[in-house]
Protein backbone atom coordinates (compact mmCIF):
# COMPACT_ATOMS: atom_id res chain seq x y z
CA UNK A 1 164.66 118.58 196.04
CA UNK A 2 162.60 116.89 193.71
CA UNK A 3 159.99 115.54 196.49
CA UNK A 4 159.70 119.10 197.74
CA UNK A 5 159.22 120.57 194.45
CA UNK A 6 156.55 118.50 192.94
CA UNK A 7 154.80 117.60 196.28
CA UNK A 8 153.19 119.45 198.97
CA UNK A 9 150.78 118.89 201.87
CA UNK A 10 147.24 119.98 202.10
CA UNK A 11 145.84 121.52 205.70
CA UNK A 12 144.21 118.23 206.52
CA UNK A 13 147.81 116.45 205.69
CA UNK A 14 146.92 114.62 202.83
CA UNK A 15 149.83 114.37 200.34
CA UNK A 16 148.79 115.41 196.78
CA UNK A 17 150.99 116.01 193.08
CA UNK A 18 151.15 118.66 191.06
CA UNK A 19 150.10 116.89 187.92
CA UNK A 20 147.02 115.24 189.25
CA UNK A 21 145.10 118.46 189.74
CA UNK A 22 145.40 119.73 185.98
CA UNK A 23 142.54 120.11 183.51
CA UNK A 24 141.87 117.95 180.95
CA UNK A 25 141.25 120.98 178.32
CA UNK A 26 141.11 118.93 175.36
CA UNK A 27 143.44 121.43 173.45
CA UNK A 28 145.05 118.69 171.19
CA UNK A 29 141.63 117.68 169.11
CA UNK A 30 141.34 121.27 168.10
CA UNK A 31 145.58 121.13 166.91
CA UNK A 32 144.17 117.57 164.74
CA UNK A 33 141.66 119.34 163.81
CA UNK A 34 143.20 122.10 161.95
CA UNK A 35 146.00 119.32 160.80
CA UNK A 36 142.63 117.95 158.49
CA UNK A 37 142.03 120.95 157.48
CA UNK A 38 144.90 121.76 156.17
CA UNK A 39 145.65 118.35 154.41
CA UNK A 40 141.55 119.04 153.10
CA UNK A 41 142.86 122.51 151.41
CA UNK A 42 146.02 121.37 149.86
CA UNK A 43 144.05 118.18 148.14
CA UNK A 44 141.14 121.01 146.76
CA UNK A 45 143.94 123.21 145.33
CA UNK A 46 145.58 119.86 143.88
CA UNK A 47 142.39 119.08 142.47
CA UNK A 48 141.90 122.30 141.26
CA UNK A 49 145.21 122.75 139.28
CA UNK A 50 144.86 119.40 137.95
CA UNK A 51 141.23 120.54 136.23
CA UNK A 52 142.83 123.75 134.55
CA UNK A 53 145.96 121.94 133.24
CA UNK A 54 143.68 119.06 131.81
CA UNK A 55 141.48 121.89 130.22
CA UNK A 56 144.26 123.92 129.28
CA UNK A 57 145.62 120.60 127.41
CA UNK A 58 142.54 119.86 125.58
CA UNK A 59 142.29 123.40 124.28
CA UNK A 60 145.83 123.07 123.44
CA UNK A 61 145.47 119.73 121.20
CA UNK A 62 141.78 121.43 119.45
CA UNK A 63 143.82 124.59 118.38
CA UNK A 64 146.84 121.95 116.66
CA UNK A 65 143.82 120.17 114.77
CA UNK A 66 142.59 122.69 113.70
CA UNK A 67 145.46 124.44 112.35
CA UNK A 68 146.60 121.11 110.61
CA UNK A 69 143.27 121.23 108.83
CA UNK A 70 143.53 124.89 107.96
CA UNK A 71 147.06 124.36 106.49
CA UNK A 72 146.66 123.87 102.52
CA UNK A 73 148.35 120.59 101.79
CA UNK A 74 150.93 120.70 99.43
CA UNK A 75 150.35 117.51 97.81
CA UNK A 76 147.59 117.68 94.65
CA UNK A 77 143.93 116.32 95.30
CA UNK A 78 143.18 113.81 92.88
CA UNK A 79 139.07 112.63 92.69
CA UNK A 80 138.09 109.87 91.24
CA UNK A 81 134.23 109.77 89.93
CA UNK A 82 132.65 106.16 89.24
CA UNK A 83 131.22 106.22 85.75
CA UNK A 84 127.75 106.41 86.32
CA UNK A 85 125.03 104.77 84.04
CA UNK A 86 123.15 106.44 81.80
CA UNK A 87 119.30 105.52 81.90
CA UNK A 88 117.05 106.31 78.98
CA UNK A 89 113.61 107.58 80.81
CA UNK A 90 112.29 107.94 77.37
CA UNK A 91 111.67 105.11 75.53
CA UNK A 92 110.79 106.79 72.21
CA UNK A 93 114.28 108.19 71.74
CA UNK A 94 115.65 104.60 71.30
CA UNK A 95 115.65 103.56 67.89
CA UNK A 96 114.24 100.31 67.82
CA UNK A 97 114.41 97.56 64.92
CA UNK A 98 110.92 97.71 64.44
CA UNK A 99 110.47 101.21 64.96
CA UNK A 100 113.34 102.10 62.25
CA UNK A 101 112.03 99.35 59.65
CA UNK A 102 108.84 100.68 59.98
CA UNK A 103 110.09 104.46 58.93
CA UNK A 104 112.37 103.15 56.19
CA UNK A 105 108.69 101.48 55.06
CA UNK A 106 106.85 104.84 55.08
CA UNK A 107 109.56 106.59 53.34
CA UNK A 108 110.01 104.10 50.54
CA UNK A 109 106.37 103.95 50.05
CA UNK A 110 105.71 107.94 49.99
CA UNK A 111 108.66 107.85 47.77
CA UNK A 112 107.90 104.67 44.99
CA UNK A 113 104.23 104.61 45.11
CA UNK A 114 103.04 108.10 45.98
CA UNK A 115 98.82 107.53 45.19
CA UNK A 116 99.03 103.89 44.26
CA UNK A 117 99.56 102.61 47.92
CA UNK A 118 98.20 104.90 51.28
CA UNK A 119 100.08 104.70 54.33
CA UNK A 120 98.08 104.48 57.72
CA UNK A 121 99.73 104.25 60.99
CA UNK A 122 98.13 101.81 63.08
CA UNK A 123 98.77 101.04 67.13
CA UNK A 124 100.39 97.89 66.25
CA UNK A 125 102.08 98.05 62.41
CA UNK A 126 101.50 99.71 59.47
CA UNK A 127 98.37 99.58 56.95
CA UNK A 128 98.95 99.87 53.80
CA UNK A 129 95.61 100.72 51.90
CA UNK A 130 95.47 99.81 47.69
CA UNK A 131 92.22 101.04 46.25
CA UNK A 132 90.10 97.63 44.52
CA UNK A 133 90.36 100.03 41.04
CA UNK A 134 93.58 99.10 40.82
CA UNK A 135 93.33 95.25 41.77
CA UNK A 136 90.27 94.26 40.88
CA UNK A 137 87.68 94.82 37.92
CA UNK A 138 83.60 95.55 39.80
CA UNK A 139 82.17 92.51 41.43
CA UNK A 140 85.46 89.84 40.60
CA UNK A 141 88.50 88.94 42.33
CA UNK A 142 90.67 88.27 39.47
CA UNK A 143 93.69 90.55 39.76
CA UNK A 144 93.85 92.89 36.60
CA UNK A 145 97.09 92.51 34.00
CA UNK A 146 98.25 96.17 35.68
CA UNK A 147 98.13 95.18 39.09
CA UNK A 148 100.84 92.70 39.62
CA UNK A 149 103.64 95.26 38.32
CA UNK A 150 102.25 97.38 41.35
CA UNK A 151 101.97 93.95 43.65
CA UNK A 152 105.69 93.22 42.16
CA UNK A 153 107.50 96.45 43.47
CA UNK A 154 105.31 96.42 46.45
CA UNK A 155 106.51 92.82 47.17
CA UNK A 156 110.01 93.52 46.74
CA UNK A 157 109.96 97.12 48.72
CA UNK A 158 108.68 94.75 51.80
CA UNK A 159 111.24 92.55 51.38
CA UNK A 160 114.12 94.54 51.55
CA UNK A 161 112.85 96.30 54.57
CA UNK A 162 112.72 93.09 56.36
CA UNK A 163 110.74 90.22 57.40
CA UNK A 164 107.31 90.93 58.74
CA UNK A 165 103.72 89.26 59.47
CA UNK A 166 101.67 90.35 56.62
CA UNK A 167 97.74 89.87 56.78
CA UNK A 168 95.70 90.98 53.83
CA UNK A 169 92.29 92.16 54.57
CA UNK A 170 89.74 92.34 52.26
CA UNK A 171 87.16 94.97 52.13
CA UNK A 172 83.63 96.01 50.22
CA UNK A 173 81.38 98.74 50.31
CA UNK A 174 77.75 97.88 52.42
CA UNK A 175 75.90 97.37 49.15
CA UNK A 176 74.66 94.18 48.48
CA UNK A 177 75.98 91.87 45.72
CA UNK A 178 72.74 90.70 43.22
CA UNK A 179 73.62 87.66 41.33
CA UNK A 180 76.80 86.68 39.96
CA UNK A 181 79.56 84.61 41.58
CA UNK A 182 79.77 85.56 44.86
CA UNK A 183 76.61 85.42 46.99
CA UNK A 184 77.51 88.30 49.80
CA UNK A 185 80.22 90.85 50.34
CA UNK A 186 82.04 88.79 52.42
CA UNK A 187 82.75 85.87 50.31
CA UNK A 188 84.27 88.48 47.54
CA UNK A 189 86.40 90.02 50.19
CA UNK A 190 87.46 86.95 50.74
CA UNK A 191 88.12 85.76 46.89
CA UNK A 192 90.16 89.62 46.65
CA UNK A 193 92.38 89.02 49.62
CA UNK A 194 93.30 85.17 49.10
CA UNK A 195 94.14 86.93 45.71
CA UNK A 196 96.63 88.80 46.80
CA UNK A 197 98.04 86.06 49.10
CA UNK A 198 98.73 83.87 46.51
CA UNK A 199 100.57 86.67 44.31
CA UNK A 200 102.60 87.31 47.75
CA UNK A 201 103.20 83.65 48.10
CA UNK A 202 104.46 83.48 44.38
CA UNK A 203 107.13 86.42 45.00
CA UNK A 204 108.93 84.22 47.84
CA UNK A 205 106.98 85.43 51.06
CA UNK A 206 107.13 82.93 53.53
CA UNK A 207 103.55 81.39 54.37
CA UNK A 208 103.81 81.22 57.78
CA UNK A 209 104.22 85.02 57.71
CA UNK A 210 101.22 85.46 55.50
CA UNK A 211 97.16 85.26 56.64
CA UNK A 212 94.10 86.28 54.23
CA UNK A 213 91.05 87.65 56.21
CA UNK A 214 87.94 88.77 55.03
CA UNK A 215 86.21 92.08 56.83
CA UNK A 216 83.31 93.01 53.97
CA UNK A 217 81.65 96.31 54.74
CA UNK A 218 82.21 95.83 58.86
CA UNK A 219 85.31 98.43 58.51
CA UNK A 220 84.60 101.07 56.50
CA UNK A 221 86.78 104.32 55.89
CA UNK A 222 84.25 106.85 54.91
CA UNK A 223 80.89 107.53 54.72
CA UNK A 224 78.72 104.55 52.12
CA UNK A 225 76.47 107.11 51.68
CA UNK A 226 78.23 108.57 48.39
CA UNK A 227 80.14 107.23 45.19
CA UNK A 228 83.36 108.68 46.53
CA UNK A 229 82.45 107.37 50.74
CA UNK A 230 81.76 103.91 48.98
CA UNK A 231 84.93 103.64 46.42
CA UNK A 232 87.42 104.52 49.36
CA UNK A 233 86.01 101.78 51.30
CA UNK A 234 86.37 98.49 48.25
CA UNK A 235 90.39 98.25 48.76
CA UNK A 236 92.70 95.69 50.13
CA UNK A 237 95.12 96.23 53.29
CA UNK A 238 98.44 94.83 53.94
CA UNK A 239 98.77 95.10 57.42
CA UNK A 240 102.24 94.92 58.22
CA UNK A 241 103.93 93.99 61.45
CA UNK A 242 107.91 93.85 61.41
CA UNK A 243 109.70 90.54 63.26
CA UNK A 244 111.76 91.87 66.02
């Protein structure tokens, strides 16, 4: 049965199968074919869902922060500040040793002396100005009998201030001396401040604080021109110059 079935015999007589004269169509790469496919379009649609769920996830935790930060925290916000230093731009508004003896000075002498003694404010200390009427007689540099009660208070005003450099200038008017002891205006500016000096000395004043200098008619005030110019300019300074 079998023989006849899947054999048969050609005109010529040659003996042939069945099987041996089908095509070789190729039918099965197209079936693999569409098998890749396939397996290519499930992997992009797992892909795909994997994408939105990781998006969907990230959106998910940004919305929880930031309704954790837009919840108002029951618990009370304490801030701490760090002290911070004060810094004094102006150096004025500091009181100063110095600057405050030298205020208590002014106001003592405006209030003890008031014409006997002139304040002047200088860039370094305080001069104070004594006219030579009340020191000295014309042309000598012997201190008169009224002076030293004005030297006396002036000497112990100073001192309870507080300790200072004190350097006593002497000063003339320009006109030249004719005869007499002294030859020129500076050696009697001289004579008048070392005058003074020594009365300082005598009231306690330390020496090493004190200096006499002589200036003659090389500073003057006002104008030599006049009686008044010329008396303003014959008077001894105490410049003063607080210790800090």
């Amino acid at each position: 049965m079998f023989d006849k079935a899947a054999r048969e015999e050609s005109l010529d007589g040659t003996t042939w199968y069945a099987w041996e004269i089908e095509e070789n169509d190729g039918g099965w790469l197209l079936t693999y074919v569409d098998v890749l496919s396939v397996i290519l379009a499930m992997l992009v649609v797992l892909l795909g869902q994997m994408a939105v769920q990781h998006l969907q996830t990230t959106n998910e935790d940004s919305r929880m922060a930031a309704s954790y930060e837009a919840v108002p925290s029951d618990e009370p916000t304490i801030e701490v500040q760090q002290p911070q230093p004060s810094i004094q731009t102006d150096v004025e508004s500091v009181p100063t040793p110095t600057i405050d003896a030298e205020t208590r000075l002014v106001a003592a002498i405006e209030d003890r002396f008031q014409d006997e003694v002139k304040v002047v404010q200088r860039d370094k200390g305080i001069s104070l100005e004594i006219a030579d009427v009340i020191l000295f007689d014309s042309g000598k540099a012997e201190l008169l009998a009224e002076a030293q009660p004005v030297l006396k208070r002036l000497a112990v005003t100073l001192q309870e201030i507080g300790k200072a450099d004190i350097a006593v200038e002497g000063h003339t008017d320009d006109r030249p001396i004719l005869g007499g002891r002294f030859q020129s205006n500076w050696e009697l500016a001289a004579a008048r401040a070392n005058a003074v000096t020594r009365f300082l000395l005598d009231q306690g004043f330390a020496p090493k604080h004190l200096r006499s200098v002589s200036y003659a008619d090389a500073h003057p005030v006002a104008d030599n021109s006049n009686p008044n110019g010329r008396a303003e300019n014959r008077r001894v300074n105490l410049r003063v110059e607080f210790l800090k």
